[in-house]
N, C-alpha and C. Protein backbone atom coordinates (compact mmCIF):
# COMPACT_ATOMS: atom_id res chain seq x y z
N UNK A 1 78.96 104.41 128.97
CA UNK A 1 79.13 105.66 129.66
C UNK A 1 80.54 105.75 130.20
N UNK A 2 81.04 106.96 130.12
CA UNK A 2 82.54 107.16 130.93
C UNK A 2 82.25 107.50 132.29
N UNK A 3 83.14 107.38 132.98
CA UNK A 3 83.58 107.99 133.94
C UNK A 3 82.47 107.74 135.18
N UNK A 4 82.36 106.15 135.31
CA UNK A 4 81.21 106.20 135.96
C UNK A 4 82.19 105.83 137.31
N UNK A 5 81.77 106.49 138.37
CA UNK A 5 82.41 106.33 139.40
C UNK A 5 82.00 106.50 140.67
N UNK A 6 81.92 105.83 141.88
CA UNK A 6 81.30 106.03 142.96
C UNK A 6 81.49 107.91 143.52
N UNK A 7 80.78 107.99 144.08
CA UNK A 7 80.17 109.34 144.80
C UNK A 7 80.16 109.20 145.82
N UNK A 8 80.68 109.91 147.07
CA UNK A 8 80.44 109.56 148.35
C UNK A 8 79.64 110.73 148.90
N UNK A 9 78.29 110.56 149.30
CA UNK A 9 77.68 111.32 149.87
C UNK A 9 76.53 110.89 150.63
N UNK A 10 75.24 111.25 151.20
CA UNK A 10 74.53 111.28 151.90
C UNK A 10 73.55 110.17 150.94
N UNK A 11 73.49 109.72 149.45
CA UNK A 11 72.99 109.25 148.75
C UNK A 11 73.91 107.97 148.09
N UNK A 12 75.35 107.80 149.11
CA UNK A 12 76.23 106.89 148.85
C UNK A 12 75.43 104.83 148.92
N UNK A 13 75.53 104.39 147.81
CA UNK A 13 76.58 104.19 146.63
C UNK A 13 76.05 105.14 145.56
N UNK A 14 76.63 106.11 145.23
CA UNK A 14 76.28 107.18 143.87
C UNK A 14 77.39 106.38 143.02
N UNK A 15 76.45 106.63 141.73
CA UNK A 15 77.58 106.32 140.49
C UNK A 15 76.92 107.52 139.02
N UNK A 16 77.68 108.08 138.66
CA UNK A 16 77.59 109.01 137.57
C UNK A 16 78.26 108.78 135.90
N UNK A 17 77.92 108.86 135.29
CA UNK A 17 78.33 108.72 133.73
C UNK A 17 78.35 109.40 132.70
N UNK A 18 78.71 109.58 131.67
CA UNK A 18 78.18 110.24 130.52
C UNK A 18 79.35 110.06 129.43
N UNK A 19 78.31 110.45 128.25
CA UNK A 19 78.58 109.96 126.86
C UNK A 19 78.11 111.33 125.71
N UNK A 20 79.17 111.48 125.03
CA UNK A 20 78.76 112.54 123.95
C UNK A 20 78.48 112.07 122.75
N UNK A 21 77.24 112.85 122.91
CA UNK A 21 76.45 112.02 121.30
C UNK A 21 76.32 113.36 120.07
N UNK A 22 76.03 112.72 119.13
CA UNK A 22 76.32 113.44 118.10
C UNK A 22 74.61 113.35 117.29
N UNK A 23 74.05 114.47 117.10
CA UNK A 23 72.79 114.49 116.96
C UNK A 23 72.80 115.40 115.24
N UNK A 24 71.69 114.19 114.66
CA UNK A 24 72.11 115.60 113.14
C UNK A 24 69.98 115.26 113.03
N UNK A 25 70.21 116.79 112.70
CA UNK A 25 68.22 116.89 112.25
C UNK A 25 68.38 117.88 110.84
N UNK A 26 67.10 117.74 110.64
CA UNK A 26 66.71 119.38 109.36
C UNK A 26 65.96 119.86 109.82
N UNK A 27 65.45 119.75 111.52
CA UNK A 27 64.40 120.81 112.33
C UNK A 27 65.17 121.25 113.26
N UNK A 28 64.76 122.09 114.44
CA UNK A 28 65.47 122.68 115.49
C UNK A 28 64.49 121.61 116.50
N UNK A 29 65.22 121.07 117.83
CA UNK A 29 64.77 119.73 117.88
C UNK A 29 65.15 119.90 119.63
N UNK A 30 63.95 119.27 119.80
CA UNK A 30 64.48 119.15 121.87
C UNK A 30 64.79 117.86 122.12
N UNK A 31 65.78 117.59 122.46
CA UNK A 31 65.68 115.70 123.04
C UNK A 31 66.05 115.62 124.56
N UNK A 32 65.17 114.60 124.68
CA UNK A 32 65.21 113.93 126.31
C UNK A 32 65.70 112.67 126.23
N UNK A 33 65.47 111.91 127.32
CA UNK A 33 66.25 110.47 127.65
C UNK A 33 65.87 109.96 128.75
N UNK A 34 65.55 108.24 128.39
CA UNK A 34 65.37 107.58 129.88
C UNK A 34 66.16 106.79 130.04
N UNK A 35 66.16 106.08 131.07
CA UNK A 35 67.14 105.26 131.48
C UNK A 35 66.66 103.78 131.26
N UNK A 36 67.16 102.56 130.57
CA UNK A 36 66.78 101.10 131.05
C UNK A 36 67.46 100.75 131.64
N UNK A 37 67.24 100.47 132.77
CA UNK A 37 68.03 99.49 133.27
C UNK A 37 67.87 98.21 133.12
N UNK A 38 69.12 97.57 133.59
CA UNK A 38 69.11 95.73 133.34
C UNK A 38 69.08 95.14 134.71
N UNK A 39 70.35 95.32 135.50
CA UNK A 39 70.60 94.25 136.66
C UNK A 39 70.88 95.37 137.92
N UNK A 40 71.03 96.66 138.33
CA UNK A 40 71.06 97.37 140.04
C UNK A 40 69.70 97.92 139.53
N UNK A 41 69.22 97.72 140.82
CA UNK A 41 67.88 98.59 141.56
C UNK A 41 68.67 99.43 142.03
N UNK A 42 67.46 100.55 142.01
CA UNK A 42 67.93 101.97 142.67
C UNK A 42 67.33 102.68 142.01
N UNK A 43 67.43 104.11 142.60
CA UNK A 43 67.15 105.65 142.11
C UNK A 43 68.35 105.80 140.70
N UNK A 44 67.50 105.93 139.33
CA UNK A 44 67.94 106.59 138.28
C UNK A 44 67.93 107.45 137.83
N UNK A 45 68.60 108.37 137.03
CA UNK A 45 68.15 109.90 136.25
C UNK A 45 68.68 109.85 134.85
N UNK A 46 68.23 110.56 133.86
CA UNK A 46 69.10 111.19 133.15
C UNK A 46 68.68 111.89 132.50
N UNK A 47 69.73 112.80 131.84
CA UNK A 47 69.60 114.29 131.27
C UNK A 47 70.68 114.50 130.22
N UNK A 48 69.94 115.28 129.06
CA UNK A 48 71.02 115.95 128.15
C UNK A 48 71.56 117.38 128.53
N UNK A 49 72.28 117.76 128.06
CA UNK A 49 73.38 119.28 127.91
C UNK A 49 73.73 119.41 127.16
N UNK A 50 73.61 120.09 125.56
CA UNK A 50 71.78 121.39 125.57
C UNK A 50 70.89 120.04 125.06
N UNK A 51 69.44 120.15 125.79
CA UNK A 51 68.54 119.67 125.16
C UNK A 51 67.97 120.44 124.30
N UNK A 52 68.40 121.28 123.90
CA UNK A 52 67.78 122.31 122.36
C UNK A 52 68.96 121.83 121.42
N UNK A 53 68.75 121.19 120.36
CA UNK A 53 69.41 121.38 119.37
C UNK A 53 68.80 122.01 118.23
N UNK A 54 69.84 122.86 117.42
CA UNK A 54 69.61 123.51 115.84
C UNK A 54 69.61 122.81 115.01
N UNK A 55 68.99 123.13 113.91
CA UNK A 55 69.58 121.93 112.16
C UNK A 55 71.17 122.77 112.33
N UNK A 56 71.40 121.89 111.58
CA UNK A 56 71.37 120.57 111.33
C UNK A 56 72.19 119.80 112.13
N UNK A 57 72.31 120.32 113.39
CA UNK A 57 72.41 119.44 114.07
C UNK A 57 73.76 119.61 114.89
N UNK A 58 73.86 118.72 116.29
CA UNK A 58 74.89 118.97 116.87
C UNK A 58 75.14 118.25 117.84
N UNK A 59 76.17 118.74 119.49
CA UNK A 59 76.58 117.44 120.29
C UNK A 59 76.00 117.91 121.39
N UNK A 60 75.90 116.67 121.57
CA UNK A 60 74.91 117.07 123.29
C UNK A 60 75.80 115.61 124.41
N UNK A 61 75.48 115.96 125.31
CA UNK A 61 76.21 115.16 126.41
C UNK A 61 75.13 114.82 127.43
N UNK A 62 75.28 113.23 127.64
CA UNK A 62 74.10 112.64 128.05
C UNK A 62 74.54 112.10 129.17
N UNK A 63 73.89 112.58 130.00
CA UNK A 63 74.57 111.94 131.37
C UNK A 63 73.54 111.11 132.61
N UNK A 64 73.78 110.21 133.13
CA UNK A 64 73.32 109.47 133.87
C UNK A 64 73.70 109.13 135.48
N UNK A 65 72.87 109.25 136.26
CA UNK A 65 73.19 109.13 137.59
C UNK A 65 72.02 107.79 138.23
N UNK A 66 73.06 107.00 139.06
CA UNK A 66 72.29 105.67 139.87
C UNK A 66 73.01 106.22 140.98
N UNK A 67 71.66 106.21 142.31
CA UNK A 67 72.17 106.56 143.82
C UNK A 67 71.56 105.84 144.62
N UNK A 68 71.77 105.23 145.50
CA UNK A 68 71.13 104.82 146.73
C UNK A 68 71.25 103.17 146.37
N UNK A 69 72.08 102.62 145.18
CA UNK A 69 72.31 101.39 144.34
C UNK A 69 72.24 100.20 145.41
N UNK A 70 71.60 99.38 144.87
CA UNK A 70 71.38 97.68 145.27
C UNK A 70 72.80 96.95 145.03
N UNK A 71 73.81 97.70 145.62
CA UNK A 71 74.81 96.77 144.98
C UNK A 71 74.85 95.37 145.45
N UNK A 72 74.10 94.73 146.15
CA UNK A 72 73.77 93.27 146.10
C UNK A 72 73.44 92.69 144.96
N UNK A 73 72.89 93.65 144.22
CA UNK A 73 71.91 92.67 143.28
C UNK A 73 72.69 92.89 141.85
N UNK A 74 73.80 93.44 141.96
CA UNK A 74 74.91 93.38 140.51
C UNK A 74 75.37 91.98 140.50
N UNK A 75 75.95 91.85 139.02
CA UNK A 75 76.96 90.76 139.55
C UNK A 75 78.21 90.52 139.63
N UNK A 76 78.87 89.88 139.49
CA UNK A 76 80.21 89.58 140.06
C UNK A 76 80.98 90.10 138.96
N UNK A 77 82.24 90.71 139.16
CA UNK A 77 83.12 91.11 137.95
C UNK A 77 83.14 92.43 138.03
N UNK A 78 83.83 93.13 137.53
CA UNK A 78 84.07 94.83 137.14
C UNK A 78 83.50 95.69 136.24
N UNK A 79 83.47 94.82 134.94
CA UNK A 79 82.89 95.50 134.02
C UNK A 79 81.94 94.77 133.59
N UNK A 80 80.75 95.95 133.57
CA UNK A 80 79.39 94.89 133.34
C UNK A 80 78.42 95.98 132.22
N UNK A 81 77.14 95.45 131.83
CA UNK A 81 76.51 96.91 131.15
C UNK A 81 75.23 96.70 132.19
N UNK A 82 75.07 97.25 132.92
CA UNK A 82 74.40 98.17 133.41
C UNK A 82 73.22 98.60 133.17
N UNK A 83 73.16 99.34 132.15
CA UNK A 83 71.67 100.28 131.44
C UNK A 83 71.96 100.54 130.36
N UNK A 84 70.79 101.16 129.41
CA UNK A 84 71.15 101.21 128.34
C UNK A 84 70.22 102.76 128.48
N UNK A 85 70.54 103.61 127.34
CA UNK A 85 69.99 105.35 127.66
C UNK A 85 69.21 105.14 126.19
N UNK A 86 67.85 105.50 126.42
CA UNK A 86 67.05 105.87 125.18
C UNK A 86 66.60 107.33 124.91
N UNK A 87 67.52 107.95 123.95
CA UNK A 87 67.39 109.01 123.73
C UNK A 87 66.24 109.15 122.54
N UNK A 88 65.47 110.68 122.79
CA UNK A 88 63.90 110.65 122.35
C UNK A 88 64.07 112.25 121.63
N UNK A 89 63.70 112.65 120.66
CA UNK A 89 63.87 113.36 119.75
C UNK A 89 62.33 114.21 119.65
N UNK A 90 62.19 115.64 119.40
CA UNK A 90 61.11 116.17 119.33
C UNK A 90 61.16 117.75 118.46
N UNK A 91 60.41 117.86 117.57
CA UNK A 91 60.22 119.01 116.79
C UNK A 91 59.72 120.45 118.18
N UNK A 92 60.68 121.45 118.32
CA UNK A 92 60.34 122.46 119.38
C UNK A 92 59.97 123.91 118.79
């Protein structure tokens, strides 16, 4: 994910992300997405922008939000992976 970066708000440690994916079908197609996580506890989300895609197909932007984060329970270092996004595909 890009641009994942702390948030300062009422839900601080916020961290936000996203990734443009490239979706090809031969139906007109709704997709959703969950989140796995690996190593922070916390409140997760995520969501596409458009979850309607046409055939044959197109880009959608998948974005992910962790708030209220366990940053105790990361580990040491800067760059780490985090979660992984399972995107889910459906005839609409």
């Amino acid at each position: 994910m890009r641009s994942a970066r702390p948030e300062y708000s009422r839900e601080w440690p916020c961290f936000r992300g996203y990734n443009d994916l490239q979706i090809a079908c031969n139906f007109n197609c709704k997709v959703t997405c969950a989140v796995v996580k690996t190593y922070i506890d916390g409140n997760w989300g995520c969501w596409l922008n458009p979850a309607d895609i046409d055939a044959p197909g197109g880009t959608t932007t998948a974005r992910v939000k962790l708030w209220k984060a366990d940053l105790l329970s990361m580990p040491a270092g800067e760059t780490m992976h985090v979660a992984d996004v399972d995107v889910y595909v459906k005839p609409r």
